[in-house]
PDB file of N, CA and C in Angstrom:
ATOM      1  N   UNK A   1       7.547 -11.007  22.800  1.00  0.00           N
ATOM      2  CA  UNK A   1       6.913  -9.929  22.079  1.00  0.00           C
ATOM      3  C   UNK A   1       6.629 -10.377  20.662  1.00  0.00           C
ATOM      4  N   UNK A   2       5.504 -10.106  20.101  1.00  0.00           N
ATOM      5  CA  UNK A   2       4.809 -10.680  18.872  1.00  0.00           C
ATOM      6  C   UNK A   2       4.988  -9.742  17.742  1.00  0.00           C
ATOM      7  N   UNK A   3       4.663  -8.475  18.343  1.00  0.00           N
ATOM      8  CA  UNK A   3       4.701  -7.517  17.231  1.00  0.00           C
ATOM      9  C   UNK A   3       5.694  -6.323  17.224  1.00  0.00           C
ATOM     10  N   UNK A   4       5.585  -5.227  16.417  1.00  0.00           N
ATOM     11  CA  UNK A   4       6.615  -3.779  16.589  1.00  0.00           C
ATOM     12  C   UNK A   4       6.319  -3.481  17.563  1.00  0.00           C
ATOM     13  N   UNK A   5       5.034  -3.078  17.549  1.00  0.00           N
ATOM     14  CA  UNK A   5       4.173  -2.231  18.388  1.00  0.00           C
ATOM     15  C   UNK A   5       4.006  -2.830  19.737  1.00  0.00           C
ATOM     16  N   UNK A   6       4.317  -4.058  19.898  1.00  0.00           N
ATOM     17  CA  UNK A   6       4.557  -4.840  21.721  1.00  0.00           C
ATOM     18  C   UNK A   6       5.509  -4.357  22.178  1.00  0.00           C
ATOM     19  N   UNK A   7       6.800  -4.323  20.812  1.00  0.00           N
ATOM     20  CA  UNK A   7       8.368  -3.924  21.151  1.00  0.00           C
ATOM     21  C   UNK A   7       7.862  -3.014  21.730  1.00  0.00           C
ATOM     22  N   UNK A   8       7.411  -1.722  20.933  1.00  0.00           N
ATOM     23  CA  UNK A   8       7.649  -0.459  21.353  1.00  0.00           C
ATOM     24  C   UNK A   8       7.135   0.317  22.635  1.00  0.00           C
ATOM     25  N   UNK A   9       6.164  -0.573  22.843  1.00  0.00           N
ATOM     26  CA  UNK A   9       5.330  -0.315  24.246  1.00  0.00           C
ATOM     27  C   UNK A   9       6.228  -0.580  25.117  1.00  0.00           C
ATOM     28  N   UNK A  10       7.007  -1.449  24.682  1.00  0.00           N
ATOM     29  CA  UNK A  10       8.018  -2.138  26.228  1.00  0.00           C
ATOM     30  C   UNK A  10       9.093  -1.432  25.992  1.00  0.00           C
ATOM     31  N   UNK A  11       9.724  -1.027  25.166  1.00  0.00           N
ATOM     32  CA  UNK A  11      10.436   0.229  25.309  1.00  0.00           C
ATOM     33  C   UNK A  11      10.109   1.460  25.953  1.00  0.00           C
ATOM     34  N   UNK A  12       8.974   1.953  25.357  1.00  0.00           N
ATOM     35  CA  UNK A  12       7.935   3.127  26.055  1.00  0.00           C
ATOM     36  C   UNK A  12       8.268   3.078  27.509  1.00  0.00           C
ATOM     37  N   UNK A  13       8.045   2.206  27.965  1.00  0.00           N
ATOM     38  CA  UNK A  13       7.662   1.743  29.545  1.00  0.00           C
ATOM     39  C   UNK A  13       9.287   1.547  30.604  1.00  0.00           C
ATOM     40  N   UNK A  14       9.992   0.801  29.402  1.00  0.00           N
ATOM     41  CA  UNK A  14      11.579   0.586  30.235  1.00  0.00           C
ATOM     42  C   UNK A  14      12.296   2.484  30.085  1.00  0.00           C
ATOM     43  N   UNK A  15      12.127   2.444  28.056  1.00  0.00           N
ATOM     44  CA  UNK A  15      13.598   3.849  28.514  1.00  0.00           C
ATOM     45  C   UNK A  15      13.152   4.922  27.359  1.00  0.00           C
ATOM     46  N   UNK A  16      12.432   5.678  28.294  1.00  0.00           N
ATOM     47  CA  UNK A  16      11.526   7.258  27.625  1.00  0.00           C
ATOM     48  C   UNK A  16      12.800   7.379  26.662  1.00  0.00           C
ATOM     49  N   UNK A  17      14.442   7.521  27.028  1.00  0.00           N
ATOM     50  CA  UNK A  17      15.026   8.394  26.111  1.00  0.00           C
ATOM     51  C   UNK A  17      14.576   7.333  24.626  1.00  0.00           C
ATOM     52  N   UNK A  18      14.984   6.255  24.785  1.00  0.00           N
ATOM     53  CA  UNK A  18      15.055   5.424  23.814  1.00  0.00           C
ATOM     54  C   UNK A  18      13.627   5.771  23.060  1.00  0.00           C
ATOM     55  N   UNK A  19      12.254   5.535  23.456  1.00  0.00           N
ATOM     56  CA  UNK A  19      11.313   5.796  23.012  1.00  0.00           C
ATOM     57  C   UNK A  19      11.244   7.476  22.517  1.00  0.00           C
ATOM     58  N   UNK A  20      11.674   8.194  23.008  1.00  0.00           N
ATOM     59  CA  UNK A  20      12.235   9.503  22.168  1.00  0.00           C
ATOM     60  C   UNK A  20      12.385   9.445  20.948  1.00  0.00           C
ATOM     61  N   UNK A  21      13.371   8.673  20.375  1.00  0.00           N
ATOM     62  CA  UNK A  21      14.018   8.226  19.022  1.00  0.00           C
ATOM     63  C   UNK A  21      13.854   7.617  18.444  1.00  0.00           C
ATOM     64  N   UNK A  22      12.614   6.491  19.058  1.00  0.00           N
ATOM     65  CA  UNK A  22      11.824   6.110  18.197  1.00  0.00           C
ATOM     66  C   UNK A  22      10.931   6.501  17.930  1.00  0.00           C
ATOM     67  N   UNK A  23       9.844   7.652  18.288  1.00  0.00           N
ATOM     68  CA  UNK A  23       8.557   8.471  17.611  1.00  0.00           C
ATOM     69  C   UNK A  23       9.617   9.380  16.737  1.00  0.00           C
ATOM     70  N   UNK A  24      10.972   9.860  17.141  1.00  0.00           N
ATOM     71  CA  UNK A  24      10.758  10.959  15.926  1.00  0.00           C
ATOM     72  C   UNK A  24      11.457  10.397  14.624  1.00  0.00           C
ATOM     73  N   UNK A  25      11.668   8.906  15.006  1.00  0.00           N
ATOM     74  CA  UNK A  25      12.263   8.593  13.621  1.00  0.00           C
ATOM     75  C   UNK A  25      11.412   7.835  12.874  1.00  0.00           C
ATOM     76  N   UNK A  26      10.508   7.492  13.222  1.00  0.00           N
ATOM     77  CA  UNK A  26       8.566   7.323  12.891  1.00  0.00           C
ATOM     78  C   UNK A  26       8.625   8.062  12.364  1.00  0.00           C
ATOM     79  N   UNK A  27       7.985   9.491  13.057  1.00  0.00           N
ATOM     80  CA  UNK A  27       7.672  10.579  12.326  1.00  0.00           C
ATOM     81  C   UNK A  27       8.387  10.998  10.976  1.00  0.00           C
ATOM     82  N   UNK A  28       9.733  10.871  11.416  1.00  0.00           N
ATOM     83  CA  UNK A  28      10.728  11.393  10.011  1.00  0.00           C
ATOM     84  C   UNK A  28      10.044   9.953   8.944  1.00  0.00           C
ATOM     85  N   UNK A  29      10.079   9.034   9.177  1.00  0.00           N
ATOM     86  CA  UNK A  29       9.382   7.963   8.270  1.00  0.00           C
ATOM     87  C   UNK A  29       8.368   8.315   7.832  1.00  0.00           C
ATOM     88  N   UNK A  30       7.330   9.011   8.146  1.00  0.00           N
ATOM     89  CA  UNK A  30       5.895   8.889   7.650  1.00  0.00           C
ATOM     90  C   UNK A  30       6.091  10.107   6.486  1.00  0.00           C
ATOM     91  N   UNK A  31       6.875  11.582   7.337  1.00  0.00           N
ATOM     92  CA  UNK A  31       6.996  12.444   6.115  1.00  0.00           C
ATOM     93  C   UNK A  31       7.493  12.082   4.932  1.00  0.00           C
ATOM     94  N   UNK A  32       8.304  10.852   5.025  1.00  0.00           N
ATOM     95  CA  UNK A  32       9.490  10.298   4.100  1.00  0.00           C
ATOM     96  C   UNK A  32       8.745   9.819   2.919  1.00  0.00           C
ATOM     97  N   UNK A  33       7.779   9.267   3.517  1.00  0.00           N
ATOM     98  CA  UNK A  33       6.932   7.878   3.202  1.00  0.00           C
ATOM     99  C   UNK A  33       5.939   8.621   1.975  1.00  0.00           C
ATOM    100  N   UNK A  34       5.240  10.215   2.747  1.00  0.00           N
ATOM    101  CA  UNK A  34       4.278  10.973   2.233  1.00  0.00           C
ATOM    102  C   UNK A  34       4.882  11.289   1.079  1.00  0.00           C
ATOM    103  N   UNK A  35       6.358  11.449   0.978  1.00  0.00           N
ATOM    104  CA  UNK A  35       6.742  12.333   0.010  1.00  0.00           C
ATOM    105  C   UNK A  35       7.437  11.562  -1.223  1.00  0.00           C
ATOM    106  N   UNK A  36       7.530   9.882  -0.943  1.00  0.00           N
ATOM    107  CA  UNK A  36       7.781   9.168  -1.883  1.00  0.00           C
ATOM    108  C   UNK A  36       6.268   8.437  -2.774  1.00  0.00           C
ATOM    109  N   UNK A  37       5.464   8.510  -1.991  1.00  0.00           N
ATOM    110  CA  UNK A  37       4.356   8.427  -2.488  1.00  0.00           C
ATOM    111  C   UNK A  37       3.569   8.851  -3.281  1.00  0.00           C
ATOM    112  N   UNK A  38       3.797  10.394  -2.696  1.00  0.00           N
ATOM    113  CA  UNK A  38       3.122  11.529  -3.899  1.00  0.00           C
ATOM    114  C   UNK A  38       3.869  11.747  -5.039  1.00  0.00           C
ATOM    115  N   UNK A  39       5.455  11.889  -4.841  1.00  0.00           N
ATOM    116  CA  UNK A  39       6.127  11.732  -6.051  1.00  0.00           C
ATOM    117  C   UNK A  39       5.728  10.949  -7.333  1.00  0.00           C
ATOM    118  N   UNK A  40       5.825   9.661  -6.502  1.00  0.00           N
ATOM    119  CA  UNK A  40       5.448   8.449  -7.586  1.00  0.00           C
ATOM    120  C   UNK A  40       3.869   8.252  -8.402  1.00  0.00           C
ATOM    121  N   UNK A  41       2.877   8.904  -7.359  1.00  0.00           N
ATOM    122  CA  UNK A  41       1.458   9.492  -7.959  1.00  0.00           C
ATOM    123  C   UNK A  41       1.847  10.137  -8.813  1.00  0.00           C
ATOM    124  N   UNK A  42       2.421  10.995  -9.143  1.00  0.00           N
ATOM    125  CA  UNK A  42       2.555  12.501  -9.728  1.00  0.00           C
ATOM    126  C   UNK A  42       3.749  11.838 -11.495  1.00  0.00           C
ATOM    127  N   UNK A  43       3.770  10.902 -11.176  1.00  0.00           N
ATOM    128  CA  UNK A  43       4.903  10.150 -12.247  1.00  0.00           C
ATOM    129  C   UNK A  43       6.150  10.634 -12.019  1.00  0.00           C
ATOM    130  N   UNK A  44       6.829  11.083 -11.348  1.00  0.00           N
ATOM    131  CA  UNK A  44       8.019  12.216 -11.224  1.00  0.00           C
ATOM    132  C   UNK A  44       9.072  10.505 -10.741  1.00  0.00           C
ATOM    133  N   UNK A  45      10.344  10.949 -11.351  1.00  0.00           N
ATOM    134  CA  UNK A  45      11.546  10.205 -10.984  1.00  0.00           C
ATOM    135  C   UNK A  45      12.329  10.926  -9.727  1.00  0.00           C
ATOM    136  N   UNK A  46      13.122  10.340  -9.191  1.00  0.00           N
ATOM    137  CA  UNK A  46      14.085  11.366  -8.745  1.00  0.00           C
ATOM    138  C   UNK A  46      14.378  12.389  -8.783  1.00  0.00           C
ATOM    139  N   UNK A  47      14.753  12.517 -10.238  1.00  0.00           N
ATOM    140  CA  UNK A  47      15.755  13.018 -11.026  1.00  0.00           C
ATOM    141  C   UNK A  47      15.186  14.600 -11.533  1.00  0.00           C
ATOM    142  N   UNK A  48      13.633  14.193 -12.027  1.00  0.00           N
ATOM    143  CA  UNK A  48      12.834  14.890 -12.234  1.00  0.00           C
ATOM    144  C   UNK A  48      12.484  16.019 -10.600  1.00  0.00           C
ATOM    145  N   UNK A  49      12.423  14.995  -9.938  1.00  0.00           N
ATOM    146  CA  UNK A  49      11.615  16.292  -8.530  1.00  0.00           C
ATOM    147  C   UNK A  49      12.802  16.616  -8.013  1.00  0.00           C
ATOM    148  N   UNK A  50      14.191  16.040  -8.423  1.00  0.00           N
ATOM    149  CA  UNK A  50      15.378  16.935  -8.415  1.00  0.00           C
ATOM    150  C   UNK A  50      15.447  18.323  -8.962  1.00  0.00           C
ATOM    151  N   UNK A  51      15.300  17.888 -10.092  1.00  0.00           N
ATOM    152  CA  UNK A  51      15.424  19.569 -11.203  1.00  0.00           C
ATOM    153  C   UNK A  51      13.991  20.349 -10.786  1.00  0.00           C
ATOM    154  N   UNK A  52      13.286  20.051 -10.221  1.00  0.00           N
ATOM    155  CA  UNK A  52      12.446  21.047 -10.152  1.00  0.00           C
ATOM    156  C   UNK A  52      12.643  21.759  -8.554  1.00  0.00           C
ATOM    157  N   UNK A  53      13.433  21.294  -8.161  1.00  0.00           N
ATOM    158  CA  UNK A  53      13.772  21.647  -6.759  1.00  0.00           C
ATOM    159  C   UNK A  53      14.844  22.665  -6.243  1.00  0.00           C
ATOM    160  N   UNK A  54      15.877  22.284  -7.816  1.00  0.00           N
ATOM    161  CA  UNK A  54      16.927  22.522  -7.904  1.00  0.00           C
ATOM    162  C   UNK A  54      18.322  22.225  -6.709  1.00  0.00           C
ATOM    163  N   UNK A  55      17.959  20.772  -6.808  1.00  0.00           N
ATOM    164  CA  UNK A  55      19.027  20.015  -5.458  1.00  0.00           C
ATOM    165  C   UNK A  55      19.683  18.809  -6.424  1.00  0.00           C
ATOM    166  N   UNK A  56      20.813  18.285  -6.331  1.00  0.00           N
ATOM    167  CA  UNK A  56      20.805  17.378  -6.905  1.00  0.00           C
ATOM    168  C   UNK A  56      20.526  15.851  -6.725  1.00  0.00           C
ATOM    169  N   UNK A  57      20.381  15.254  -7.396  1.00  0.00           N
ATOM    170  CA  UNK A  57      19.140  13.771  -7.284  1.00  0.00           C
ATOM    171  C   UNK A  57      19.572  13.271  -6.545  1.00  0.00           C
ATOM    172  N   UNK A  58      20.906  12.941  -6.425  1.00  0.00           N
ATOM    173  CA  UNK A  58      21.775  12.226  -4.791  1.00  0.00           C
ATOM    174  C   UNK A  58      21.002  12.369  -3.597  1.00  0.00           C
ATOM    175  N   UNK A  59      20.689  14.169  -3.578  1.00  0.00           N
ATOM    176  CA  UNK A  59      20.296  14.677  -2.221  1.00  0.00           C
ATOM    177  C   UNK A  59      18.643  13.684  -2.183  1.00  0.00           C
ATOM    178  N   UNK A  60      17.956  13.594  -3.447  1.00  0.00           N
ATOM    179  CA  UNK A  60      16.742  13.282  -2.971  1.00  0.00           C
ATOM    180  C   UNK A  60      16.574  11.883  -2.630  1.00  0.00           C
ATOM    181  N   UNK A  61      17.494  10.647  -3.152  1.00  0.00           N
ATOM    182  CA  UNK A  61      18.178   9.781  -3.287  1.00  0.00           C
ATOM    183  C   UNK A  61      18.024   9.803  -1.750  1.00  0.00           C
ATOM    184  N   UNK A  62      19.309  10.205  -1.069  1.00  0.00           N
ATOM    185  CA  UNK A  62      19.658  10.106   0.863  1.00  0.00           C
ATOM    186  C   UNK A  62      18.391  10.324   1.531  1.00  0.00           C
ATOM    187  N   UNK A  63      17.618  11.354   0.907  1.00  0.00           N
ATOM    188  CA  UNK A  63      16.258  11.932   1.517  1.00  0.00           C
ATOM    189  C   UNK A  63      15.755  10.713   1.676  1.00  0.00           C
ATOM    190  N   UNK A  64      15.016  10.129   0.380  1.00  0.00           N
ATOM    191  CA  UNK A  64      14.042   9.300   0.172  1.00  0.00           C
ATOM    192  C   UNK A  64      14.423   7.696   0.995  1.00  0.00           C
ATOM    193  N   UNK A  65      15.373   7.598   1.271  1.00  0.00           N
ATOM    194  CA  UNK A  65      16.503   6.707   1.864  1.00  0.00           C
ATOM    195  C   UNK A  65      16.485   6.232   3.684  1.00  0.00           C
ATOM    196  N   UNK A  66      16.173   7.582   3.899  1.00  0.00           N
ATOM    197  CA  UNK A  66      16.585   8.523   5.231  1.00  0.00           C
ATOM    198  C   UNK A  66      18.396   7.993   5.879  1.00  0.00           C
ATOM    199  N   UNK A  67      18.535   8.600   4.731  1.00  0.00           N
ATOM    200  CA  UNK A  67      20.410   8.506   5.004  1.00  0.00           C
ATOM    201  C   UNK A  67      20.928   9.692   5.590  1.00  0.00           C
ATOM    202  N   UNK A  68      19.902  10.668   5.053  1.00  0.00           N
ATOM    203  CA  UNK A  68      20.041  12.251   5.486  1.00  0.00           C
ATOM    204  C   UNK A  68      18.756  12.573   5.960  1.00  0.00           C
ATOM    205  N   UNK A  69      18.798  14.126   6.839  1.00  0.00           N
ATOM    206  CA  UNK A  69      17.539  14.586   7.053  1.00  0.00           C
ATOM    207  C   UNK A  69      18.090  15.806   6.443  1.00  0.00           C
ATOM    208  N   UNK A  70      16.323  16.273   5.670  1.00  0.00           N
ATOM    209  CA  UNK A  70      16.683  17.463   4.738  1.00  0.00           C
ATOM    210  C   UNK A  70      16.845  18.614   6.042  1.00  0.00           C
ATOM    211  N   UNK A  71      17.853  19.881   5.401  1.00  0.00           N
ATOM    212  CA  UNK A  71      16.997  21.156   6.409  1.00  0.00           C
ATOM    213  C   UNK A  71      15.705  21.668   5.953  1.00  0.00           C
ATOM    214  N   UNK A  72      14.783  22.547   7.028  1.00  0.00           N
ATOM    215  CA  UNK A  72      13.566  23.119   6.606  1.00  0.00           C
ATOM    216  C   UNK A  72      13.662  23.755   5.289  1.00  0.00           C
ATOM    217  N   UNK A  73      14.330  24.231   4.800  1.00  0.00           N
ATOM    218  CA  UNK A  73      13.893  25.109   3.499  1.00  0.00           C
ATOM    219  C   UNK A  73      14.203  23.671   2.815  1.00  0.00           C
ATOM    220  N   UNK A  74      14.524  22.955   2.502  1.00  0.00           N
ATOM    221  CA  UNK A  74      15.131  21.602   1.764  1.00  0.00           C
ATOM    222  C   UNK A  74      13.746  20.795   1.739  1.00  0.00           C
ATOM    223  N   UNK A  75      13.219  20.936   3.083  1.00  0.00           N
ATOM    224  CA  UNK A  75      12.279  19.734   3.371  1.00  0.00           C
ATOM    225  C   UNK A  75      11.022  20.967   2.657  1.00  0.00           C
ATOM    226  N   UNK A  76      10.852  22.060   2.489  1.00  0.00           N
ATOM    227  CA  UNK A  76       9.926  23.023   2.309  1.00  0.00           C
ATOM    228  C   UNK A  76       9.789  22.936   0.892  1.00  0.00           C
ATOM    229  N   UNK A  77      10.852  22.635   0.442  1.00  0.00           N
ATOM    230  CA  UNK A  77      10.888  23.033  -1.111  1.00  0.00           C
ATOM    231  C   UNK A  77      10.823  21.959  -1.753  1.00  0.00           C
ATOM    232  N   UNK A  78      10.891  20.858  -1.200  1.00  0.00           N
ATOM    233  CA  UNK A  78      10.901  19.556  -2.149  1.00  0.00           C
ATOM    234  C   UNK A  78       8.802  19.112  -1.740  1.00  0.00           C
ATOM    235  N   UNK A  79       8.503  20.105  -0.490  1.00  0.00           N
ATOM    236  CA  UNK A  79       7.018  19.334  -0.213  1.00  0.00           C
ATOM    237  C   UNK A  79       6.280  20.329  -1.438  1.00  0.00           C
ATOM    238  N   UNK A  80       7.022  21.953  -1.247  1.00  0.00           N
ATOM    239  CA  UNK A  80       6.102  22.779  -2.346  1.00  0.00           C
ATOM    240  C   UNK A  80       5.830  22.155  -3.649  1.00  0.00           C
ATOM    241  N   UNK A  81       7.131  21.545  -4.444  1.00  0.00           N
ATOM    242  CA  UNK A  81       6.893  21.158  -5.646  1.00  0.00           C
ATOM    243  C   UNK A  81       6.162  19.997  -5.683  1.00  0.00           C
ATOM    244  N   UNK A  82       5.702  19.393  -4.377  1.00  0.00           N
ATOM    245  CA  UNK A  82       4.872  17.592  -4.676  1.00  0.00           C
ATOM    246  C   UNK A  82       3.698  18.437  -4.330  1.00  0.00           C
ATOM    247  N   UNK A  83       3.303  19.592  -3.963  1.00  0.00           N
ATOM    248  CA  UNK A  83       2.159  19.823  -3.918  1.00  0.00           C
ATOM    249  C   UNK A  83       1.505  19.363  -2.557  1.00  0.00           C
ATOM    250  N   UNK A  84       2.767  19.890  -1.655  1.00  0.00           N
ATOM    251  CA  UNK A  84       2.356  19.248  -0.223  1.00  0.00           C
ATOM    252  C   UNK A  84       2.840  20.146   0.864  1.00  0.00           C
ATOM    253  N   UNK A  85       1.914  20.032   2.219  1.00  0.00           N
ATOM    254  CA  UNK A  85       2.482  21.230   3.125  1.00  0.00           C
ATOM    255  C   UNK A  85       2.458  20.427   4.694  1.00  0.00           C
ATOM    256  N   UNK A  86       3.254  20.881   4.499  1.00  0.00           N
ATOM    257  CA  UNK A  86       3.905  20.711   6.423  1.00  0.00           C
ATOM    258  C   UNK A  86       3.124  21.308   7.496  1.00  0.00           C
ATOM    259  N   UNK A  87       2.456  20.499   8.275  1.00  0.00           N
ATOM    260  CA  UNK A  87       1.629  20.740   9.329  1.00  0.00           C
ATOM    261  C   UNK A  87       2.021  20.745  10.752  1.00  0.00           C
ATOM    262  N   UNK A  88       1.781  21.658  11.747  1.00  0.00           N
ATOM    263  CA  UNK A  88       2.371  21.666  12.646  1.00  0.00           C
ATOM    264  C   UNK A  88       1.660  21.352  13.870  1.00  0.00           C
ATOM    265  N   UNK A  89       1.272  20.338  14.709  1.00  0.00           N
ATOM    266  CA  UNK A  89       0.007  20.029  15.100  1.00  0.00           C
ATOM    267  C   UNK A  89       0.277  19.812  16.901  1.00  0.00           C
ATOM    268  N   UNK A  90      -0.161  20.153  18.065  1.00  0.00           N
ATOM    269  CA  UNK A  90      -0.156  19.675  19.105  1.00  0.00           C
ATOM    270  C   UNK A  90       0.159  17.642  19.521  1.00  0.00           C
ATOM    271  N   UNK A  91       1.314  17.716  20.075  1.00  0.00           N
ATOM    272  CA  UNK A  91       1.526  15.820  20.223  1.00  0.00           C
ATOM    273  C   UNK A  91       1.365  16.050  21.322  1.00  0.00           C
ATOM    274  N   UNK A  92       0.926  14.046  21.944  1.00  0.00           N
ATOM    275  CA  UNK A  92       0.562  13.877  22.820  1.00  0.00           C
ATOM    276  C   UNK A  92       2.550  13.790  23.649  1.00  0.00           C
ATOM    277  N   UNK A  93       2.597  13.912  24.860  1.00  0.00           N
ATOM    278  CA  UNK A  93       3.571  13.997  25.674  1.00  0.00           C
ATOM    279  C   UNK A  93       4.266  12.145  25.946  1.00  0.00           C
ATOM    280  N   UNK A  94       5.338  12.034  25.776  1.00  0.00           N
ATOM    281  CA  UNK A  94       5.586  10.331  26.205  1.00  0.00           C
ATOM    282  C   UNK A  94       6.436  10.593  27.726  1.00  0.00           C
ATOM    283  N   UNK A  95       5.421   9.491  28.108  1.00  0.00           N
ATOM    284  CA  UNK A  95       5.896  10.053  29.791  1.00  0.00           C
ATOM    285  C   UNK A  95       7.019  10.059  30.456  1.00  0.00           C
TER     286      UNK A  95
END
């Protein structure tokens, strides 16, 4: 296998559960990804989209990390203040 994406097909194909846990920890990556990004557009530190969140910077720290997963109001309130919204969209099924 050459690439991720060879891996992951051959996972796909051997063990659905396994491929389970890997789209949703993708997914948790990309929101992760969206929300360290826009931060850093926006000039904001940690520390800063801490206090405006009112969580402390640790928490955004584990977030930004994925040491932790936020809960919804956690994950709601740190996207409101980046000026970002959570979409809820039809996925395709892994077989």
């Amino acid at each position: 296998m050459k690439t991720w994406d060879d891996y992951k097909n051959h996972v796909f194909d051997v063990d659905p559960e396994i491929a389970k846990d890997i789209k949703e920890t993708e997914e948790i990556a990309a929101i992760v990804s969206a929300m360290i990004e826009k931060r850093k557009a926006l000039g904001l530190t940690q520390r800063d989209l801490a206090a405006m969140c009112k969580i402390p910077q640790s928490s955004v720290a584990r977030i930004e990390s994925c040491k932790t997963t936020p809960n919804l109001g956690t994950l709601l309130n740190i996207l409101h203040q980046l000026g970002l919204t959570l979409t809820v969209a039809q996925r395709e099924q892994i077989p």
